[in-house]
Protein backbone atom coordinates (compact mmCIF):
# COMPACT_ATOMS: atom_id res chain seq x y z
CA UNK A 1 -4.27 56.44 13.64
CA UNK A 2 -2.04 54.70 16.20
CA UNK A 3 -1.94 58.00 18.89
CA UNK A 4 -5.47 57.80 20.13
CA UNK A 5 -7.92 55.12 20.64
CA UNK A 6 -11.37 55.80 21.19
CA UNK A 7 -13.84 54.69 23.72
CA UNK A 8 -17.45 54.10 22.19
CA UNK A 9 -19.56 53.17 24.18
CA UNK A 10 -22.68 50.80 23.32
CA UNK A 11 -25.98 52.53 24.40
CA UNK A 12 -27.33 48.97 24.07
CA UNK A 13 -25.88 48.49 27.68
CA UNK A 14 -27.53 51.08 29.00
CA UNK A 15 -30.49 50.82 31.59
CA UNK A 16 -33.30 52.22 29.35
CA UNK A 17 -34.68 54.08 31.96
CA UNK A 18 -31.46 55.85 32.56
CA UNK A 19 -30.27 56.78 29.82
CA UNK A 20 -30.06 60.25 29.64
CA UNK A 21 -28.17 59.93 33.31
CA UNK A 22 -25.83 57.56 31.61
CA UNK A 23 -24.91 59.92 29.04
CA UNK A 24 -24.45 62.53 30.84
CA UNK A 25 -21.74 61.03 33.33
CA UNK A 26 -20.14 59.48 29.46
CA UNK A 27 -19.62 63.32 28.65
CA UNK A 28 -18.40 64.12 32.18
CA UNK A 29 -16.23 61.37 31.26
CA UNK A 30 -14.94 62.99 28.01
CA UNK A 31 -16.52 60.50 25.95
CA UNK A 32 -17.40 62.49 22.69
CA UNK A 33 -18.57 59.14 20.55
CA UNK A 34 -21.64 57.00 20.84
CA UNK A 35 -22.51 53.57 19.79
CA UNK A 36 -25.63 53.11 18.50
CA UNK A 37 -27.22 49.73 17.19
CA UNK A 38 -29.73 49.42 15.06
CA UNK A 39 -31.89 46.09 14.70
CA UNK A 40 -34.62 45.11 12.47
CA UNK A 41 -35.71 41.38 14.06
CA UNK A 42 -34.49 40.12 10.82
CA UNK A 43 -30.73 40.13 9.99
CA UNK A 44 -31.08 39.53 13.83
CA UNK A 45 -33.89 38.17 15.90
CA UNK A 46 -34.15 41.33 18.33
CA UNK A 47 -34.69 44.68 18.22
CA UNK A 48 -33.44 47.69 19.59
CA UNK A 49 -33.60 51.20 19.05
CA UNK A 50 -36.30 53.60 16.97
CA UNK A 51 -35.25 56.07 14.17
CA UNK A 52 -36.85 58.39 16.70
CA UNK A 53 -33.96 57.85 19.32
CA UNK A 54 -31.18 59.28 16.56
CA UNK A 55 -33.20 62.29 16.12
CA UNK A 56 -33.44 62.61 20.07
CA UNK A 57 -29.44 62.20 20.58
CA UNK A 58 -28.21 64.73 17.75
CA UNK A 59 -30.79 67.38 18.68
CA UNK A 60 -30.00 66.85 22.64
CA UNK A 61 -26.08 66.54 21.70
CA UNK A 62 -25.10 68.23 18.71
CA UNK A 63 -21.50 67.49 19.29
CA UNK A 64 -21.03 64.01 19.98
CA UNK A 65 -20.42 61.55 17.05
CA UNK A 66 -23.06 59.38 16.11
CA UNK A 67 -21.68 55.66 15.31
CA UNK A 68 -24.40 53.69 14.06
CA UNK A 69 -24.10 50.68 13.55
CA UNK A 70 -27.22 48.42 11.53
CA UNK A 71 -27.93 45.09 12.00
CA UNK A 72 -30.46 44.81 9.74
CA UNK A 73 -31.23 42.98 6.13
CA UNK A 74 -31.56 45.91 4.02
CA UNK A 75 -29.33 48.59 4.98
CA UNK A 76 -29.81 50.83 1.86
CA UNK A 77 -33.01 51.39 2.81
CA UNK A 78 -31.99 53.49 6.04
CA UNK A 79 -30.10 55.71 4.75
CA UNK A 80 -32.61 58.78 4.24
CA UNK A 81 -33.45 58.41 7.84
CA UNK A 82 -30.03 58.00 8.75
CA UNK A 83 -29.19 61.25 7.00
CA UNK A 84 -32.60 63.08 8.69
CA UNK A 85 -31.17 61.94 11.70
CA UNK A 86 -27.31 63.37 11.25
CA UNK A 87 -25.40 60.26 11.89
CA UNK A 88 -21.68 60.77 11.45
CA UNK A 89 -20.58 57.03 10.78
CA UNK A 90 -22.89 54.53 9.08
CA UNK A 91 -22.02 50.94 9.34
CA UNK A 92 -23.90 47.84 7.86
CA UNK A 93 -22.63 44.08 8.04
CA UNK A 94 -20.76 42.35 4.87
CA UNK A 95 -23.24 39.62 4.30
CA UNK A 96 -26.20 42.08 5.13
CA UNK A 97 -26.29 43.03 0.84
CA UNK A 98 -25.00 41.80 -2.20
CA UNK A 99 -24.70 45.25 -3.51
CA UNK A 100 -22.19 46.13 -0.94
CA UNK A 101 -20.17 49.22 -3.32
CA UNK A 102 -23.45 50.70 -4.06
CA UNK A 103 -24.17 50.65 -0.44
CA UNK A 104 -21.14 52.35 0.30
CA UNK A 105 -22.12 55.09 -2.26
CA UNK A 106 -25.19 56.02 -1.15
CA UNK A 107 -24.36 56.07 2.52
CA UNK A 108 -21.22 58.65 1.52
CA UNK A 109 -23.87 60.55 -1.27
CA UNK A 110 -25.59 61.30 2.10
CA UNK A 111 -22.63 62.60 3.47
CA UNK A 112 -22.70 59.93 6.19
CA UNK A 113 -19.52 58.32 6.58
CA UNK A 114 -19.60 54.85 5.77
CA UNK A 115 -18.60 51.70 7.69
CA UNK A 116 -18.82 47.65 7.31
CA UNK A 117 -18.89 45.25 9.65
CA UNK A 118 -16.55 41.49 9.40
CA UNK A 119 -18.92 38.83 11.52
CA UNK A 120 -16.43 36.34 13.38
CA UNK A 121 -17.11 33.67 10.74
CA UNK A 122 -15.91 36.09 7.67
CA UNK A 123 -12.47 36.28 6.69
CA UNK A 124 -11.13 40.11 7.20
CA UNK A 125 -10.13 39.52 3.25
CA UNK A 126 -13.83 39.95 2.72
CA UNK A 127 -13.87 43.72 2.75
CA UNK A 128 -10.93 44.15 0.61
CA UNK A 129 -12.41 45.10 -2.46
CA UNK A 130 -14.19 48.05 -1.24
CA UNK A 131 -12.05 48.40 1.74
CA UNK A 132 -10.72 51.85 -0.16
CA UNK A 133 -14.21 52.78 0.27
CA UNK A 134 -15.07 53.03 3.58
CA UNK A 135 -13.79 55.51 6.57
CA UNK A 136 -14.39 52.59 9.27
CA UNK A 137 -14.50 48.72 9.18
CA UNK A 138 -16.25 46.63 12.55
CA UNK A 139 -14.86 43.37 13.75
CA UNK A 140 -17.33 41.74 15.72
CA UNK A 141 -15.86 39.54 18.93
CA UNK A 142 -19.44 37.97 19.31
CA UNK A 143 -21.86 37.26 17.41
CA UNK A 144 -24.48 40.04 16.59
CA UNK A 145 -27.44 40.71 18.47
CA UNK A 146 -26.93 39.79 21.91
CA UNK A 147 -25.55 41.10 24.70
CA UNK A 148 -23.99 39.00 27.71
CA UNK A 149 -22.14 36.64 25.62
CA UNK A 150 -18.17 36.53 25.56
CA UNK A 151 -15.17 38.22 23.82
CA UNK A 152 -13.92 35.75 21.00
CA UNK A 153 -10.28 35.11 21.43
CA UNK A 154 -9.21 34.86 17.83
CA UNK A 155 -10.43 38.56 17.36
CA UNK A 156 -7.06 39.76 18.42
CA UNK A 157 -5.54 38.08 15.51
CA UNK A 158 -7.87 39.38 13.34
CA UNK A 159 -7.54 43.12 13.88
CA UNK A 160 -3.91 42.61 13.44
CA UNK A 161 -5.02 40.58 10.09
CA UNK A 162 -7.46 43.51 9.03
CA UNK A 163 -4.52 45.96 9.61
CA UNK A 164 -2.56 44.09 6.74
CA UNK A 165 -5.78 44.86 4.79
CA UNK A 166 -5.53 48.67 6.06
CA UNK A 167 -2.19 49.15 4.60
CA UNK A 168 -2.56 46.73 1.15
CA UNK A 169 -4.95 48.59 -0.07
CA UNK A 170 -3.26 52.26 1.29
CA UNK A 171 -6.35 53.39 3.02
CA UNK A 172 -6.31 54.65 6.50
CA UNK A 173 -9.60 53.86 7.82
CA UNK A 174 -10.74 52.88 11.44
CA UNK A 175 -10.73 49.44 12.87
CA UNK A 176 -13.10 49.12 15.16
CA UNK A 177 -13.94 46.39 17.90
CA UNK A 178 -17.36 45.29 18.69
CA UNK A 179 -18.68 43.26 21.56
CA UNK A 180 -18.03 41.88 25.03
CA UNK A 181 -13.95 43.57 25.24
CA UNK A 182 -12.60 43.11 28.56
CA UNK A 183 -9.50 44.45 30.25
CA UNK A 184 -7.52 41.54 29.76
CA UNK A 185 -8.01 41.53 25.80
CA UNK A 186 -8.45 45.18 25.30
CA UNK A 187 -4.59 46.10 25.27
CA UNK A 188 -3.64 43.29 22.69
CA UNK A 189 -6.60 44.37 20.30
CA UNK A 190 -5.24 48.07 20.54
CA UNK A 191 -1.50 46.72 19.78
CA UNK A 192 -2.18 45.10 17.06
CA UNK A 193 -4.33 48.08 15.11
CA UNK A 194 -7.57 49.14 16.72
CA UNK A 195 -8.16 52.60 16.83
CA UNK A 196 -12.18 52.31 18.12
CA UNK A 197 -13.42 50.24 21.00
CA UNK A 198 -17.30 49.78 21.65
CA UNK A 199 -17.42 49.59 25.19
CA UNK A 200 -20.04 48.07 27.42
CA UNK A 201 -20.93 46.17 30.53
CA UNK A 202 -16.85 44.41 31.32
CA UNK A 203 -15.43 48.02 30.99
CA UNK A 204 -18.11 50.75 31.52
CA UNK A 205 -21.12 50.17 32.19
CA UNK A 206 -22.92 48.44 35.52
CA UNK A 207 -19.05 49.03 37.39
CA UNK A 208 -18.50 49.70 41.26
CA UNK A 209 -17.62 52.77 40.93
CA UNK A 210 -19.28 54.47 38.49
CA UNK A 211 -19.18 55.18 34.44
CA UNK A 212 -16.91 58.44 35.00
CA UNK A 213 -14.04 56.25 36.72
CA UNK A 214 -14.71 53.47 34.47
CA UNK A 215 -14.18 55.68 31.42
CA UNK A 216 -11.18 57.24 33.17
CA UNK A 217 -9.31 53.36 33.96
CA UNK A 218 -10.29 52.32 30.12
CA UNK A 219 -8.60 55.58 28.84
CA UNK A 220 -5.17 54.91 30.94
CA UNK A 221 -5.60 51.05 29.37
CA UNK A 222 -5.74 52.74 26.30
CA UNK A 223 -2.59 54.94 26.64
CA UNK A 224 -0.70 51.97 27.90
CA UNK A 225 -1.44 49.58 24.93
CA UNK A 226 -0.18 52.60 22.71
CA UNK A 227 2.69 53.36 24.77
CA UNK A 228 3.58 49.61 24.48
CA UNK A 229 3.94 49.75 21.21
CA UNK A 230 2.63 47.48 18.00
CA UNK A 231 3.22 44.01 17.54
């Protein structure tokens, strides 16, 4: 896992009325894996994206990998639409279910790949006994269902924590990083066992000189943090 990292980019931080230019200059860019949340006004108190937009992306982009990621109180019940849709990873939060194995099941029954997410309050430990399970696991730096707020510090420390999980329990999967990373944090994060970065508006998005070069800088960060070697 340790001789790539990959740059997902949110499509939450996205202008909506450009997104289709956005994308395009992300696959100029290389980028071949996209973000994409999805909020009930429950779990969270906002909203963002329809079912419709999936079905949009995979028939526009039959090659890119779909990351979903749900936000919402019962993430079970998604799963058909998910799998209408052709998502390739499926992610729902911990604390979202109490019937978090079974969730896992039905997601991979739908040949989805599954995914949790860790909120910044929830030990890493919390995903341990299903953490065989799953093919990715989300550590949130913010709290979810905002944008604009800031990286949390002590996520560093816990991807290197949730990479002790990784190789307890002998399972490979992808640690992923959610929410506000910046340059100055991003390096760290990637020495210490993070292998997918959701991107936004501190490393992509809404910078001087455009998505392409942005996407370009965050890949040589990338290279560099793996180049430096794990702590």
């Amino acid at each position: 896992m340790d001789s790539v990292v990959i740059n997902s980019p949110s499509l939450a931080n996205c202008n909506t009325l450009h997104i289709r230019e956005d994308v395009e200059e992300l696959r100029k860019a290389g980028v071949y894996f996209l973000h994409i949340d999805l909020m009930d006004g429950n779990y969270v108190p906002n909203l963002c994206f329809p079912l419709r937009f999936l079905k949009d992306l995979r028939q526009e982009y039959p090659d890119i990998i779909l990351d979903v990621h749900m936000m919402v109180t019962d993430p079970g019940a998604y799963v058909e639409s998910m799998a209408e849709a052709k998502v390739d990873y499926l992610s729902f939060h911990a604390d979202s279910t109490p019937f978090a194995i079974r969730t896992i099941d039905k997601i991979r029954a739908a040949n989805i790949r599954p995914g949790v997410v860790i909120n910044p309050s929830q030990p890493v430990e919390v995903v341990e006994p299903y953490a065989d399970l799953v093919e990715m696991v989300t550590l949130m730096a913010v709290e979810p269902g905002f944008a604009g707020q800031k990286f949390m510090p002590g996520t560093v420390e816990r991807v290197g924590m949730l990479d002790a999980v990784r190789k307890r329990v002998g399972k490979d999967f992808l640690i992923n990083v959610d929410g506000a990373m910046t340059c100055e944090y991003l390096i760290p994060c990637i020495q210490r066992g993070a292998n997918v970065i959701v991107t936004g508006i501190f490393t992509v998005f809404n910078q001087p000189d455009g998505i392409v070069s942005a996407c370009k800088r965050f890949d040589a960060m990338c290279k560099k943090g793996l180049e430096a070697g794990r702590i």
